[in-house]
Protein backbone atom coordinates (compact mmCIF):
# COMPACT_ATOMS: atom_id res chain seq x y z
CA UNK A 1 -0.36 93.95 160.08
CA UNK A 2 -2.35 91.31 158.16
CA UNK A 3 -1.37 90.42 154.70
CA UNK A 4 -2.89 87.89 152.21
CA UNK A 5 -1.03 87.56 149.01
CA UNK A 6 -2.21 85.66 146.12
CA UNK A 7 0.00 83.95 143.78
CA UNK A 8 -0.46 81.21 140.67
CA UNK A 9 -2.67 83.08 138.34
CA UNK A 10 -1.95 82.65 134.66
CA UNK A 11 -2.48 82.55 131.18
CA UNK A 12 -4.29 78.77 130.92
CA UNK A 13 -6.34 77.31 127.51
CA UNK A 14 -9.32 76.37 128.71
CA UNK A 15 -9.35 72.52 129.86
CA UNK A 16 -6.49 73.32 131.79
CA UNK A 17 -5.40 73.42 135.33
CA UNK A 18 -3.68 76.13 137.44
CA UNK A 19 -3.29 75.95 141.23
CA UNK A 20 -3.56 79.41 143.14
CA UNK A 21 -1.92 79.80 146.52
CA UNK A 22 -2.88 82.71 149.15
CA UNK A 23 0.34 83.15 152.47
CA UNK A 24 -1.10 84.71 155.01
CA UNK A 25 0.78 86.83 157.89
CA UNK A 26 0.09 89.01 160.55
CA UNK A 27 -1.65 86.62 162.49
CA UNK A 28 -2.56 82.83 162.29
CA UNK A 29 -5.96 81.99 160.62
CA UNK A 30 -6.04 78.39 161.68
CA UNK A 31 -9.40 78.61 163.37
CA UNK A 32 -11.24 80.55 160.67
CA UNK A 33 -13.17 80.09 157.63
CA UNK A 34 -10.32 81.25 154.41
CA UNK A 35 -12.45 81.74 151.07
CA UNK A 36 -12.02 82.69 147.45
CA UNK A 37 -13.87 84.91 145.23
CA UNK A 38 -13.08 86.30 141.80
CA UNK A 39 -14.12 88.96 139.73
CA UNK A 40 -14.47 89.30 136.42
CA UNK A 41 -14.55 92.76 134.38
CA UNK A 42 -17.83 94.73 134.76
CA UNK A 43 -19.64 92.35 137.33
CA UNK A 44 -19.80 91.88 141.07
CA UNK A 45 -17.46 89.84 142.82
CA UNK A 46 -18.84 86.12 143.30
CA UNK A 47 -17.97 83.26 145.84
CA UNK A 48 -16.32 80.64 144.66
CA UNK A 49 -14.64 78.57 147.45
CA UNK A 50 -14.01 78.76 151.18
CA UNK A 51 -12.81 75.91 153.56
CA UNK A 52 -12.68 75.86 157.35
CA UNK A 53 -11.80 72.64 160.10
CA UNK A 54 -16.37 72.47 160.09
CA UNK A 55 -15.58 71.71 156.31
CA UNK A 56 -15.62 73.07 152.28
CA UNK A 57 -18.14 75.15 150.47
CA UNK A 58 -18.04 75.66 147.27
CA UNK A 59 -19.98 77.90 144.30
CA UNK A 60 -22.21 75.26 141.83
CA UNK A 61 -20.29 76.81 138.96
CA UNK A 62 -17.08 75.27 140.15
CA UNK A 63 -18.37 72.42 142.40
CA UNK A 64 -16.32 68.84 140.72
CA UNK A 65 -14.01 71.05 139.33
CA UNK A 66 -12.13 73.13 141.83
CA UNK A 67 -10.62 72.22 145.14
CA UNK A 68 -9.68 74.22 147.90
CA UNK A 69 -7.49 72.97 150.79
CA UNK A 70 -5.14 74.86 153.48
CA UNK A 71 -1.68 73.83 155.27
CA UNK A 72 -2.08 75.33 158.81
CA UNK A 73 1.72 75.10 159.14
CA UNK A 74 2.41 77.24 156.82
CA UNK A 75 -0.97 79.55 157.17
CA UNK A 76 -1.32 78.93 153.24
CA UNK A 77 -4.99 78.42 151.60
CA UNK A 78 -4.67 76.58 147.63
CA UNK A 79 -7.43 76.47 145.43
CA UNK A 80 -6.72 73.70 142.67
CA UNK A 81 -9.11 74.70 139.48
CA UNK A 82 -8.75 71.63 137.33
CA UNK A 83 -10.93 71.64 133.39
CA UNK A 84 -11.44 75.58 133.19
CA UNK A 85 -13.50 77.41 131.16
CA UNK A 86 -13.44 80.81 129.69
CA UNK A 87 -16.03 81.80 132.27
CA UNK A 88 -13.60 81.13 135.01
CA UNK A 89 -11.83 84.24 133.92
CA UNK A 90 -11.20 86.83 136.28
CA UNK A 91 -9.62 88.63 139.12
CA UNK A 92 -9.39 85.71 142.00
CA UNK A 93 -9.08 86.79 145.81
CA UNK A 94 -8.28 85.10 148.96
CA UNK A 95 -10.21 86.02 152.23
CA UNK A 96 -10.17 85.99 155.69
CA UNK A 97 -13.06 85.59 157.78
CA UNK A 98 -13.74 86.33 161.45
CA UNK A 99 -15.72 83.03 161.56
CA UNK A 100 -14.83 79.52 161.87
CA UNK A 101 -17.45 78.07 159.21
CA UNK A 102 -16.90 78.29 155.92
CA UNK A 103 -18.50 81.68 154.54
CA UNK A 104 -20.05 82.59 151.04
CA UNK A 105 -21.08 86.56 150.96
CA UNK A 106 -18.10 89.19 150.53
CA UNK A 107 -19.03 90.96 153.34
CA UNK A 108 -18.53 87.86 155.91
CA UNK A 109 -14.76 88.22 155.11
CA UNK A 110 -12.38 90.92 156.98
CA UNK A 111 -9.41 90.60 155.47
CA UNK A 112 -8.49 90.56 151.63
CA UNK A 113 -5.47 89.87 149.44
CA UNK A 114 -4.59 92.21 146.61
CA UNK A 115 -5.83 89.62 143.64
CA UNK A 116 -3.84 87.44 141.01
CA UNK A 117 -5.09 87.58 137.21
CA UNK A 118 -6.82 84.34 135.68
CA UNK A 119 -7.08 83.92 132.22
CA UNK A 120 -9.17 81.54 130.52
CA UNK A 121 -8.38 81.25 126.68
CA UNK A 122 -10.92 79.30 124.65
């Protein structure tokens, strides 16, 4: 059984930095595209990073600001969000894709984690 859990989500003024992390298990993902979306309360869930071996994509709200890398070893994705803004608030979700290039649209992922909670205080 697959299982992506989230972690690192937090309280944070804005400015701030937080580092989410998303384990994986079930099966190794070393090959595909991981990515991370959020949502926050009343709107659609958006891209905002995914990262592959082909490379990084990443959402123009976040691009200079947030960083996403992966340790195959331990079949862990991180997404380092460094000066954040109230906007940045929201529900934040790892995913899994069947494909090996990094992905952007929610339905290009197969697998999901449950969600960890960020909070953007002004």
């Amino acid at each position: 059984q697959v299982q992506l859990v989230e972690s690192g989500g937090g309280l944070v003024q804005a400015g701030g930095s937080l580092r989410l992390s998303c384990a994986a298990s079930g099966r190794t993902f070393s090959s595909n595209a991981l990515g991370w979306f959020r949502q926050a309360p009343g709107k659609q869930r958006e891209f905002v990073a995914a990262i592959s071996w082909s490379g990084t994509a990443y959402a123009d709200s976040v691009k200079g600001r947030f960083t996403s890398s992966r340790d195959n070893a331990k079949n862990t994705v991180y997404l380092q969000m460094n000066s954040l803004k109230p906007e940045d608030t929201g529900v934040y979700y790892c995913a899994a894709s069947f494909n090996s290039a990094p992905r952007t649209r929610v339905n290009e992922y197969a697998y999901w984690g449950q969600g960890t909670q960020v909070t953007v205080s002004s």
